[in-house]
PDB file of N, CA and C in Angstrom:
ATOM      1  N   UNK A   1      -4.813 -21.215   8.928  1.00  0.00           N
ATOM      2  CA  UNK A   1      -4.848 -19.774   8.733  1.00  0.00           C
ATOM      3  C   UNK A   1      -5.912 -19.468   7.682  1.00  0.00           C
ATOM      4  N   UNK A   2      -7.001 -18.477   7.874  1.00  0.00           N
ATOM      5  CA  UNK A   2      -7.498 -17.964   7.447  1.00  0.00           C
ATOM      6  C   UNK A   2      -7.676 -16.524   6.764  1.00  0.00           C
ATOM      7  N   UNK A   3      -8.079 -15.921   5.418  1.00  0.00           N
ATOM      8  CA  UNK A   3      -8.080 -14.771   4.884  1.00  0.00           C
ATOM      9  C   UNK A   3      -9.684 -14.323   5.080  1.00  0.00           C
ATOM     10  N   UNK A   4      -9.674 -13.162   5.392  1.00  0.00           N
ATOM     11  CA  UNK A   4     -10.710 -12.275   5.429  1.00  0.00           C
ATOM     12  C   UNK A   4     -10.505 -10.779   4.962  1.00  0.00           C
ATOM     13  N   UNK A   5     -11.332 -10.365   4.340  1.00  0.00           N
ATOM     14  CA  UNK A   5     -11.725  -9.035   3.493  1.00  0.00           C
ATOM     15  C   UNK A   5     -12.820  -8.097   4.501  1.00  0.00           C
ATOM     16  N   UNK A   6     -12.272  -7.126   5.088  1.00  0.00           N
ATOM     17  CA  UNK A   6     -13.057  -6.073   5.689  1.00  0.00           C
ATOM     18  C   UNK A   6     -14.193  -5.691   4.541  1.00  0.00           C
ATOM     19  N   UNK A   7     -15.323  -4.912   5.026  1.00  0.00           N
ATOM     20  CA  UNK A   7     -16.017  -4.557   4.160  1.00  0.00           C
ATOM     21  C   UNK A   7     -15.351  -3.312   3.065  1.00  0.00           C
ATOM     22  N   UNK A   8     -14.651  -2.064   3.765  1.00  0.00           N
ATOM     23  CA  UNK A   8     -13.987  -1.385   3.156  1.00  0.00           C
ATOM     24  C   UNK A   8     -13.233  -2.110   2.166  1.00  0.00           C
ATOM     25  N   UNK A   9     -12.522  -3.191   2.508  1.00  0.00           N
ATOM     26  CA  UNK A   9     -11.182  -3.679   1.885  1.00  0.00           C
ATOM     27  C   UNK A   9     -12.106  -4.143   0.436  1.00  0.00           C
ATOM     28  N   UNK A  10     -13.322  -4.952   0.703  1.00  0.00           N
ATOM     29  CA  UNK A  10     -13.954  -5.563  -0.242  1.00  0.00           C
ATOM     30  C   UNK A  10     -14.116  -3.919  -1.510  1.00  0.00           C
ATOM     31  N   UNK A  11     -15.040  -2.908  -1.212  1.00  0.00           N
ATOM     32  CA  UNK A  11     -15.649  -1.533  -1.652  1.00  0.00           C
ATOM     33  C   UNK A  11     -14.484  -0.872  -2.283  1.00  0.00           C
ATOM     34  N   UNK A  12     -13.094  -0.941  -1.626  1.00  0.00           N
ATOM     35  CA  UNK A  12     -11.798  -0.417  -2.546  1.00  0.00           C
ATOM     36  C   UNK A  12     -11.216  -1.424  -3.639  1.00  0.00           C
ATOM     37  N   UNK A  13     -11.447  -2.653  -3.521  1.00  0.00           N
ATOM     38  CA  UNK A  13     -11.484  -3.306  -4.738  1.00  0.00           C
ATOM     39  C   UNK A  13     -12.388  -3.170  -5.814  1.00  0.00           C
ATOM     40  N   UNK A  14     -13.773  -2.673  -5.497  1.00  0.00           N
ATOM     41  CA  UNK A  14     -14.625  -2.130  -6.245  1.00  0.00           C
ATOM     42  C   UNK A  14     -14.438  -0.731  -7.238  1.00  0.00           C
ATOM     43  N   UNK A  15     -13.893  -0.231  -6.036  1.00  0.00           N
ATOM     44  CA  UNK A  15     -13.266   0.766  -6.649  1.00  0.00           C
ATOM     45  C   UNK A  15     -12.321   1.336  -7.702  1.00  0.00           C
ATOM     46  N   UNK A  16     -11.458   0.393  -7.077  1.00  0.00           N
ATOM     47  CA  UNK A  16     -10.523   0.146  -8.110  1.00  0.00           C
ATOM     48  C   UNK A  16     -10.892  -0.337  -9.627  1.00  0.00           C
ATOM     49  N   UNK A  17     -11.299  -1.153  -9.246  1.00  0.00           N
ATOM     50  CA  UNK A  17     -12.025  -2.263 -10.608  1.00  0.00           C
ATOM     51  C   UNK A  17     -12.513  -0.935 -11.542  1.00  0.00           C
ATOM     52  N   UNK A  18     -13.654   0.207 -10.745  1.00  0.00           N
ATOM     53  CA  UNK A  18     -14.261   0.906 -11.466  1.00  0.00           C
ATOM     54  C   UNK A  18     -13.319   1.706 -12.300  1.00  0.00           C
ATOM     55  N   UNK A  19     -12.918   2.174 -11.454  1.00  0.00           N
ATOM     56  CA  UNK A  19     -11.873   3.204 -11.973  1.00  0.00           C
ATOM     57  C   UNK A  19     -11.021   2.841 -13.447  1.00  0.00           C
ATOM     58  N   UNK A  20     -10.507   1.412 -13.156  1.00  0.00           N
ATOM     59  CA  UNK A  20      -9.571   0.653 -14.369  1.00  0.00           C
ATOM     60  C   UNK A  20     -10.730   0.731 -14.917  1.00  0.00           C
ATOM     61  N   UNK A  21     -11.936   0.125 -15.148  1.00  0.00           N
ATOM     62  CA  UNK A  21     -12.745  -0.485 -16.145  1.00  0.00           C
ATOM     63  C   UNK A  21     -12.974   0.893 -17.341  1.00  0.00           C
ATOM     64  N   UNK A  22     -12.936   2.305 -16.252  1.00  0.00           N
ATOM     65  CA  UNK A  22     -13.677   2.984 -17.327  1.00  0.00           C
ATOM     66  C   UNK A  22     -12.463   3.236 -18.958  1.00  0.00           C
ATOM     67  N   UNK A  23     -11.892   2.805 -18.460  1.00  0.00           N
ATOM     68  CA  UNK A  23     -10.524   3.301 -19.643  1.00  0.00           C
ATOM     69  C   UNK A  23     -10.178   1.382 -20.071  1.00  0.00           C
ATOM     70  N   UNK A  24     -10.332   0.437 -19.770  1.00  0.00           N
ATOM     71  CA  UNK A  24      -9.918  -0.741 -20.151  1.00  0.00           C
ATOM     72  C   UNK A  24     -10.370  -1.916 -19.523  1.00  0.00           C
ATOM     73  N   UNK A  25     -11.818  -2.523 -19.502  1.00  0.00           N
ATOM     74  CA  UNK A  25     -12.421  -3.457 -18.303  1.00  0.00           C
ATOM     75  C   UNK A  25     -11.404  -4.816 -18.632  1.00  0.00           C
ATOM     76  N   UNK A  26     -10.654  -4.994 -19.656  1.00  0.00           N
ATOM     77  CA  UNK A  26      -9.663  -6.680 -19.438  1.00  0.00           C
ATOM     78  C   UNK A  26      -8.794  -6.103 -18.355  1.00  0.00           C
ATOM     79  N   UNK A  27      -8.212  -5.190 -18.194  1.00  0.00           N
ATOM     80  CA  UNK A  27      -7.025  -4.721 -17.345  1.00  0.00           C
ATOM     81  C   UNK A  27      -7.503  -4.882 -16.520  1.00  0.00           C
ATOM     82  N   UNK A  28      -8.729  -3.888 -15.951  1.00  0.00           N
ATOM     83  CA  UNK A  28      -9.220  -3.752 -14.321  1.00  0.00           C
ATOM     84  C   UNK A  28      -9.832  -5.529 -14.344  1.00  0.00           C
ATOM     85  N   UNK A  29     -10.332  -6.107 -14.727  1.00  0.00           N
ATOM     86  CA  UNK A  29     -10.343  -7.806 -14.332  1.00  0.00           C
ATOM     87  C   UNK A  29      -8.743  -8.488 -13.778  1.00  0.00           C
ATOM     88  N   UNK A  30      -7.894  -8.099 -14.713  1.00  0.00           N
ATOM     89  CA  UNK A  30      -6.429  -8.657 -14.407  1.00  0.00           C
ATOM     90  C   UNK A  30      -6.020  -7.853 -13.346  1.00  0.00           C
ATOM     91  N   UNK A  31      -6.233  -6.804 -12.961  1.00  0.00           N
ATOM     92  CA  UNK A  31      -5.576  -6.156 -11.867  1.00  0.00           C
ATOM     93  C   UNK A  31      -6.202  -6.599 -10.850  1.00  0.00           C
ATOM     94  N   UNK A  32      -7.446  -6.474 -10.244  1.00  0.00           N
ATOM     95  CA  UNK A  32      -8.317  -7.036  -9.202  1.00  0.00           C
ATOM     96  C   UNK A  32      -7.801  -8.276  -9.148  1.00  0.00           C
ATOM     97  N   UNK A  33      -7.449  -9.643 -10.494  1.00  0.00           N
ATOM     98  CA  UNK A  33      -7.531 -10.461  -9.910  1.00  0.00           C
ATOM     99  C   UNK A  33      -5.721 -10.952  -9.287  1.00  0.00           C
ATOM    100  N   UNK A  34      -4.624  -9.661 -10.236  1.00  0.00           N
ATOM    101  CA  UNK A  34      -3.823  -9.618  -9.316  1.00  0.00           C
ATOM    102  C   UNK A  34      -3.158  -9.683  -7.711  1.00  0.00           C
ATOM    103  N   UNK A  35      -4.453  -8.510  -7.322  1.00  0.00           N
ATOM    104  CA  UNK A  35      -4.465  -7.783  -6.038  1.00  0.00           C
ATOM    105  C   UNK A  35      -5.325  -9.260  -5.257  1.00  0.00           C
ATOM    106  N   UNK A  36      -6.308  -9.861  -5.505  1.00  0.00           N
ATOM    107  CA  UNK A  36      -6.755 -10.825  -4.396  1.00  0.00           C
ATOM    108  C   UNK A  36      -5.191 -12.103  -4.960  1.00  0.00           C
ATOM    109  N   UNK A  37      -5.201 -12.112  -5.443  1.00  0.00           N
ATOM    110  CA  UNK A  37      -4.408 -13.293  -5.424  1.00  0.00           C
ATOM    111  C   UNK A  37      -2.806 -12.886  -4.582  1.00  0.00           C
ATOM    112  N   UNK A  38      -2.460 -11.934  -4.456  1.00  0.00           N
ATOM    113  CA  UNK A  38      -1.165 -11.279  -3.688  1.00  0.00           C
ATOM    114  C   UNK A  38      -2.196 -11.295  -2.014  1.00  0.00           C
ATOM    115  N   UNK A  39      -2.822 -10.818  -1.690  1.00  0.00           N
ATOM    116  CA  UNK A  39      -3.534 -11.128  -0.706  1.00  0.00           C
ATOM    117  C   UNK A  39      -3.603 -12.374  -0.699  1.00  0.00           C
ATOM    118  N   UNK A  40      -3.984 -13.387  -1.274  1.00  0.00           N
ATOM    119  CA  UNK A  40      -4.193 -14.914  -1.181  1.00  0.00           C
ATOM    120  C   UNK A  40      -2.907 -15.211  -0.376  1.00  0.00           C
ATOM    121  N   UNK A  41      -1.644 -15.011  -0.899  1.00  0.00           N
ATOM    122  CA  UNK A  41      -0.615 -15.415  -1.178  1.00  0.00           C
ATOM    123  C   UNK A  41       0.327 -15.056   0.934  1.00  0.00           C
ATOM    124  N   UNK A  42      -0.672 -14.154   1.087  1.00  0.00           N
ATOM    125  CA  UNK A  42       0.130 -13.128   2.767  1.00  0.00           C
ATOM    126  C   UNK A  42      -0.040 -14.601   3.192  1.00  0.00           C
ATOM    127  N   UNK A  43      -1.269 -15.750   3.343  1.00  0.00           N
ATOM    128  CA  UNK A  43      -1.512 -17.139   4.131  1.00  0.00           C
ATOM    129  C   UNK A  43      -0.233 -17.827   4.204  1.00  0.00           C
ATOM    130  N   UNK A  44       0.762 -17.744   3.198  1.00  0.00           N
ATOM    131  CA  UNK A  44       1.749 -18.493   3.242  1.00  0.00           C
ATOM    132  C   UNK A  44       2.965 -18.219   4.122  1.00  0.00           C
ATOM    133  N   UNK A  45       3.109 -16.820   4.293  1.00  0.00           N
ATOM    134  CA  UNK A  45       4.210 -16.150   4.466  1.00  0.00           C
ATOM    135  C   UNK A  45       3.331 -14.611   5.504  1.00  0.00           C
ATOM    136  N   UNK A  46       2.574 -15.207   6.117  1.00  0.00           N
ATOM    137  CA  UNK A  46       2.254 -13.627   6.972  1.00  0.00           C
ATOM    138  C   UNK A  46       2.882 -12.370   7.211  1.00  0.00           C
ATOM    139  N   UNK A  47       4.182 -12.830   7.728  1.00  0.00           N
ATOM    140  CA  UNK A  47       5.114 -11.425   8.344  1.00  0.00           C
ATOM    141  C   UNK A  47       6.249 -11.487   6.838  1.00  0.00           C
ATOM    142  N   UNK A  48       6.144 -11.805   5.704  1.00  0.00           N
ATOM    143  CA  UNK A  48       6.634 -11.550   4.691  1.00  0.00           C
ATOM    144  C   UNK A  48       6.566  -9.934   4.265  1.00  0.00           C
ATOM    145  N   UNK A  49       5.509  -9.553   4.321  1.00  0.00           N
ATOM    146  CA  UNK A  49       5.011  -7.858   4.283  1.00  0.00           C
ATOM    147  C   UNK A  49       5.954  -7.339   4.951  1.00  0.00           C
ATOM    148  N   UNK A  50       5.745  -5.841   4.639  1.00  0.00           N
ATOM    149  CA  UNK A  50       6.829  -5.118   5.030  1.00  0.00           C
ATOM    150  C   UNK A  50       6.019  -4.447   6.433  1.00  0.00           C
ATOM    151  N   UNK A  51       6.214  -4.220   7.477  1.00  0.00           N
ATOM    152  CA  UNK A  51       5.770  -2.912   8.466  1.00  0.00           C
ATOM    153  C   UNK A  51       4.896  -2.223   7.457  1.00  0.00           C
ATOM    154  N   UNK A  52       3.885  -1.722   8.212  1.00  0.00           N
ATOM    155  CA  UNK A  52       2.986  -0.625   7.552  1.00  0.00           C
ATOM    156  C   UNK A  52       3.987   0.868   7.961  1.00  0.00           C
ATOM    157  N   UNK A  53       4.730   1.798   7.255  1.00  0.00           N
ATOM    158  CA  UNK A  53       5.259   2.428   7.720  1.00  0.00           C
ATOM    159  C   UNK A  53       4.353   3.739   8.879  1.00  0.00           C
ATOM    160  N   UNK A  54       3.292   4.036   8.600  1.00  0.00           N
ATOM    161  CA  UNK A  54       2.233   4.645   9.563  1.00  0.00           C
ATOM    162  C   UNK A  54       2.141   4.263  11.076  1.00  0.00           C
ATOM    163  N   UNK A  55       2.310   2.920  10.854  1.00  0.00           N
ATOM    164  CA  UNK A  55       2.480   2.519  12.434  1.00  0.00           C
ATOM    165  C   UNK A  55       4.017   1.749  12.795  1.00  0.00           C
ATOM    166  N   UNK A  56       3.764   1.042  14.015  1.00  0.00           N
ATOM    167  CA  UNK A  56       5.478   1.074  14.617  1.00  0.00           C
ATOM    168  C   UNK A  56       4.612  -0.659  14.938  1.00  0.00           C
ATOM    169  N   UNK A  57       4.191  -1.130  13.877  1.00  0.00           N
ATOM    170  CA  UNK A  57       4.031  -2.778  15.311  1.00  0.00           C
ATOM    171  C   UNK A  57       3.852  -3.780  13.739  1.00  0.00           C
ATOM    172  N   UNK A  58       4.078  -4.796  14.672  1.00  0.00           N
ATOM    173  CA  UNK A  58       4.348  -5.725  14.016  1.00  0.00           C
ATOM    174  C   UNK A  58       3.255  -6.818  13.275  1.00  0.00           C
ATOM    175  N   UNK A  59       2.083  -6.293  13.701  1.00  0.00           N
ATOM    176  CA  UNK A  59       0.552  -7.014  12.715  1.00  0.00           C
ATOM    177  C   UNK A  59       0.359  -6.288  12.095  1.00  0.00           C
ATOM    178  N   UNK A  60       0.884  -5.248  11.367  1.00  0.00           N
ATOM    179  CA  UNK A  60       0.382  -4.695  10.185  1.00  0.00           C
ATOM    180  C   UNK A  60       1.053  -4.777   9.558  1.00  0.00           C
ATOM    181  N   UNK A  61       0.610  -4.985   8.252  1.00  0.00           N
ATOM    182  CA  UNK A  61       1.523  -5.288   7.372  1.00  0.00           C
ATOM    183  C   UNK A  61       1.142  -5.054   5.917  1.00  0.00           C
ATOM    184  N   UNK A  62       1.930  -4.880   4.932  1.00  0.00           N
ATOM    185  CA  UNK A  62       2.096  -4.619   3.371  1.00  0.00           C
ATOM    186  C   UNK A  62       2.486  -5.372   2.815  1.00  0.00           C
ATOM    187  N   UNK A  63       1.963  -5.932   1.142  1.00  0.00           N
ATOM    188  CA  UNK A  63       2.115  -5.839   0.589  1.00  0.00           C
ATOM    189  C   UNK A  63       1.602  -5.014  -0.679  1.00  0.00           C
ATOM    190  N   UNK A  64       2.692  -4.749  -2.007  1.00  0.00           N
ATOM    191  CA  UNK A  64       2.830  -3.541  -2.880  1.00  0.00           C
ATOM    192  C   UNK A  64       2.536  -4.416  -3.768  1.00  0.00           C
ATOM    193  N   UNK A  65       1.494  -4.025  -5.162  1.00  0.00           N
ATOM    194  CA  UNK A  65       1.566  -4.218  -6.103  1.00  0.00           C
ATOM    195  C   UNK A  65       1.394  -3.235  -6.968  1.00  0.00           C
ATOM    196  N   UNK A  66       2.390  -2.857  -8.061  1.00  0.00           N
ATOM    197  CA  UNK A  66       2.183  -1.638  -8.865  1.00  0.00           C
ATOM    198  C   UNK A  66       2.265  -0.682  -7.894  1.00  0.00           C
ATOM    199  N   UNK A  67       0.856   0.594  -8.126  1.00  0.00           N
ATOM    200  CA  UNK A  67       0.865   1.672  -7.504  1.00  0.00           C
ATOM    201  C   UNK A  67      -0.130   1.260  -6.128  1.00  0.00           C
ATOM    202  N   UNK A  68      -0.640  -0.319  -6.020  1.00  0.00           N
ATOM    203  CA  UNK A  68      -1.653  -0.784  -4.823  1.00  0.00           C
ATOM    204  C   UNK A  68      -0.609  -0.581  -3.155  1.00  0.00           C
ATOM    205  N   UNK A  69      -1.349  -0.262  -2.333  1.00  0.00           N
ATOM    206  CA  UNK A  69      -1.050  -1.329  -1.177  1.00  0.00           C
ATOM    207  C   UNK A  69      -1.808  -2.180  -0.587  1.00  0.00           C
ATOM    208  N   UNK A  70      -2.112  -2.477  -0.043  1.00  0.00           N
ATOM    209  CA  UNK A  70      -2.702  -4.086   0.238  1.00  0.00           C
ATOM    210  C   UNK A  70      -2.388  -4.220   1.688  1.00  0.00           C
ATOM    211  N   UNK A  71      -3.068  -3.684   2.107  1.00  0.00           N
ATOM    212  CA  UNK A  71      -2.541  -3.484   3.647  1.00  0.00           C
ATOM    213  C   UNK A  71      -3.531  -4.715   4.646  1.00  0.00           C
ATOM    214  N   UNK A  72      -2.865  -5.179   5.573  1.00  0.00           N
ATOM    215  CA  UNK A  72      -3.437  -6.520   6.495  1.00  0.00           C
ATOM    216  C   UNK A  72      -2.826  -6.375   7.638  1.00  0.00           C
ATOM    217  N   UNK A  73      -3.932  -7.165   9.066  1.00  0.00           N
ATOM    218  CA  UNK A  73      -3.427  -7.587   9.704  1.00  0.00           C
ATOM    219  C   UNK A  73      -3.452  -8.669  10.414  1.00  0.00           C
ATOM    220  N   UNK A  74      -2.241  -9.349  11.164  1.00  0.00           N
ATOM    221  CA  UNK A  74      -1.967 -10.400  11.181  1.00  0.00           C
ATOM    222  C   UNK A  74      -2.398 -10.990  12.709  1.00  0.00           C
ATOM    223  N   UNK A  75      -3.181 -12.107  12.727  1.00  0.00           N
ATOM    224  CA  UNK A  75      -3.647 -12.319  14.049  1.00  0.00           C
ATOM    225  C   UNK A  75      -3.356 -14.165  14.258  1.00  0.00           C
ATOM    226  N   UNK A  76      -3.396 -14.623  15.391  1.00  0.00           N
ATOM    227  CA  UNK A  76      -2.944 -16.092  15.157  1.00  0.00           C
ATOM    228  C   UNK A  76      -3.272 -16.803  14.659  1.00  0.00           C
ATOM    229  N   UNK A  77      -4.959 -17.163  13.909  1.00  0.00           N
ATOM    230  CA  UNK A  77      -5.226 -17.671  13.133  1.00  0.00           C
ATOM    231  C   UNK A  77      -5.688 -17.516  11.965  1.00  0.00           C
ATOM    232  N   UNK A  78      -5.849 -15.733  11.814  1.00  0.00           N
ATOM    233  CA  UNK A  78      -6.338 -15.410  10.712  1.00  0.00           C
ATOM    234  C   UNK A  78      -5.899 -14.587   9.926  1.00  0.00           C
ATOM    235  N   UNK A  79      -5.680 -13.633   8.721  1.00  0.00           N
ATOM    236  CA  UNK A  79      -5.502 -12.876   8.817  1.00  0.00           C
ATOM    237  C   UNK A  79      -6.433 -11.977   7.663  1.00  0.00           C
ATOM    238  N   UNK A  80      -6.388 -10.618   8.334  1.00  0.00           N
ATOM    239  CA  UNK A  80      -7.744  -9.884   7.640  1.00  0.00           C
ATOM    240  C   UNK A  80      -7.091  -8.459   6.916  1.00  0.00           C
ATOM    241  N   UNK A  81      -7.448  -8.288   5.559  1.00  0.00           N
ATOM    242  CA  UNK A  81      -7.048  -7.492   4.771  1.00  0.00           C
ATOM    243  C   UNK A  81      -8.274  -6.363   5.150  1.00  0.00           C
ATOM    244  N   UNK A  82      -7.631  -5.101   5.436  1.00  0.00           N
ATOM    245  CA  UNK A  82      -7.905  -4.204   6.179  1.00  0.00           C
ATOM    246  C   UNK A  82      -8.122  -2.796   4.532  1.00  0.00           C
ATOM    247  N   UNK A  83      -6.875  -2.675   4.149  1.00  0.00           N
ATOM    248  CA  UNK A  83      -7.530  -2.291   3.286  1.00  0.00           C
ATOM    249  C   UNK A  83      -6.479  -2.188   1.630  1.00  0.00           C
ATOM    250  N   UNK A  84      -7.276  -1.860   0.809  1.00  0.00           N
ATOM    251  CA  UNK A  84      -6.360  -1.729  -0.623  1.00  0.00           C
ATOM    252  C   UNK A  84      -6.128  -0.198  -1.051  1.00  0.00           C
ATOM    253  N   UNK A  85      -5.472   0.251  -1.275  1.00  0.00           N
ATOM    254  CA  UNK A  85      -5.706   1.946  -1.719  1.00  0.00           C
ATOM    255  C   UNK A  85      -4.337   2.311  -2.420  1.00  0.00           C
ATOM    256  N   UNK A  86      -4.934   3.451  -3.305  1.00  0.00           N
ATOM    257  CA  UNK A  86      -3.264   4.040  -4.208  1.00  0.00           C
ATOM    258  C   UNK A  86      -2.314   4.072  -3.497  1.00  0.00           C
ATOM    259  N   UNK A  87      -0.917   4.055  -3.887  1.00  0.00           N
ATOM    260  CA  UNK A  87       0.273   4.429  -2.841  1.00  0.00           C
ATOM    261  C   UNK A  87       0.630   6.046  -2.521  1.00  0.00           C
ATOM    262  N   UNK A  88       0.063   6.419  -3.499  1.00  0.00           N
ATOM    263  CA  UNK A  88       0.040   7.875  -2.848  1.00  0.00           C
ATOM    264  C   UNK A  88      -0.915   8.926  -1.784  1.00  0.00           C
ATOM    265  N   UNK A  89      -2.053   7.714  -2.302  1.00  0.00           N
ATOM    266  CA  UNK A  89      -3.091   8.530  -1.276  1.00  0.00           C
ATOM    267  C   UNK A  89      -2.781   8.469   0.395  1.00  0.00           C
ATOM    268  N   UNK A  90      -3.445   8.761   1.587  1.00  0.00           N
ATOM    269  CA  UNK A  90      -3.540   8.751   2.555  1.00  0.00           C
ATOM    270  C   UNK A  90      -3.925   7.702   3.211  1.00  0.00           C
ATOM    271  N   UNK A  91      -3.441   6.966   3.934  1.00  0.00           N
ATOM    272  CA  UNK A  91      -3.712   5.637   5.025  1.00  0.00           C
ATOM    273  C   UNK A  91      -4.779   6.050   5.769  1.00  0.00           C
ATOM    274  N   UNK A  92      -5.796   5.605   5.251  1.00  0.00           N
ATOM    275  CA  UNK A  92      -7.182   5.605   5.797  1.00  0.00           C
ATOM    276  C   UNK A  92      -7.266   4.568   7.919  1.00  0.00           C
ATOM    277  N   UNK A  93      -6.452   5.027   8.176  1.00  0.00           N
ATOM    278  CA  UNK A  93      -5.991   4.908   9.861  1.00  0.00           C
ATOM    279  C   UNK A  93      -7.325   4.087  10.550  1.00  0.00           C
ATOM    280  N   UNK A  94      -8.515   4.492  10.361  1.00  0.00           N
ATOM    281  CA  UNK A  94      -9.703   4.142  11.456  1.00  0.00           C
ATOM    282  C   UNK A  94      -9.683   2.829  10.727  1.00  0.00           C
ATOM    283  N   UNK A  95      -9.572   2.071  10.127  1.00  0.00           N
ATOM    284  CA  UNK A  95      -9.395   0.547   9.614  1.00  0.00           C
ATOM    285  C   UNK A  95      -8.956  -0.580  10.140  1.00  0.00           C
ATOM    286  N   UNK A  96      -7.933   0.035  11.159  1.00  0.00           N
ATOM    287  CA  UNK A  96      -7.009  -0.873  11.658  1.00  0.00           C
ATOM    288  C   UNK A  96      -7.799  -1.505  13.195  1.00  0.00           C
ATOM    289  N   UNK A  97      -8.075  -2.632  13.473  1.00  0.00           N
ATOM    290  CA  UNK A  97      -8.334  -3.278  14.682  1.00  0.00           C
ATOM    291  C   UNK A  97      -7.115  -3.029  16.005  1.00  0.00           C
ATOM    292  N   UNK A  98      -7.279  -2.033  16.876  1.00  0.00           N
ATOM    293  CA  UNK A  98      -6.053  -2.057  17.931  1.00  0.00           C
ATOM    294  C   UNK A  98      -6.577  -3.039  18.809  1.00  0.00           C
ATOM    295  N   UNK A  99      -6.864  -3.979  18.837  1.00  0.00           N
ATOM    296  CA  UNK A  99      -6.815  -4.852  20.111  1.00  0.00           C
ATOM    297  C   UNK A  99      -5.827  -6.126  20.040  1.00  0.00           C
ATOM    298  N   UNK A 100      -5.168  -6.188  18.826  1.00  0.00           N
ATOM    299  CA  UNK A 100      -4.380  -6.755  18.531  1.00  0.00           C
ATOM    300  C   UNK A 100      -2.974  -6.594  18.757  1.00  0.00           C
ATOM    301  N   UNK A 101      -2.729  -5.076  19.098  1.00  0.00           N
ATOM    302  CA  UNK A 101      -1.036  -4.380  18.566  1.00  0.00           C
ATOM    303  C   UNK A 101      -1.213  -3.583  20.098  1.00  0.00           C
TER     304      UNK A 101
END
């Protein structure tokens, strides 16, 4: 099993990072390296995530850290982190690969 980072997925970690850094750059380092390492971690345990509640199927999937989600999906040999974003904001939908679900 393999992990892969969409380009988005990569640009919202950027994001993030920015955002933390401007108020505390040790934090936004520890948080980023939170968030890939919880992503690291989906290889072990794929369908451990919860349902993406937005959709109804079973390759998408969550995990939560803090206020992150960490959203992925799960394919037979790989699986590809689709995207990272606040928990309050909006599920950025066009991300998701349907040829899978």
């Amino acid at each position: 099993m393999k992990l892969f980072w969409t380009e988005t997925a990569k640009q919202d970690l950027l994001a993030i990072q920015r955002y933390i850094a401007a108020d505390n750059p040790n934090a936004a380092k520890k948080w980023i390296e939170r968030l890939r390492a919880l992503a690291r971690n989906t290889l072990h345990s794929p369908l451990a995530g919860r349902k993406v509640p937005e959709f109804s199927r079973d390759d998408i999937r969550e995990r939560i850290e803090g206020n992150y989600r960490i959203v992925y999906q799960v394919f037979e040999d790989h699986i590809v982190i689709v995207t990272v974003f606040e928990g309050h904001a909006l599920f950025p939908l066009e991300n998701v690969d349907d040829s899978n679900g």
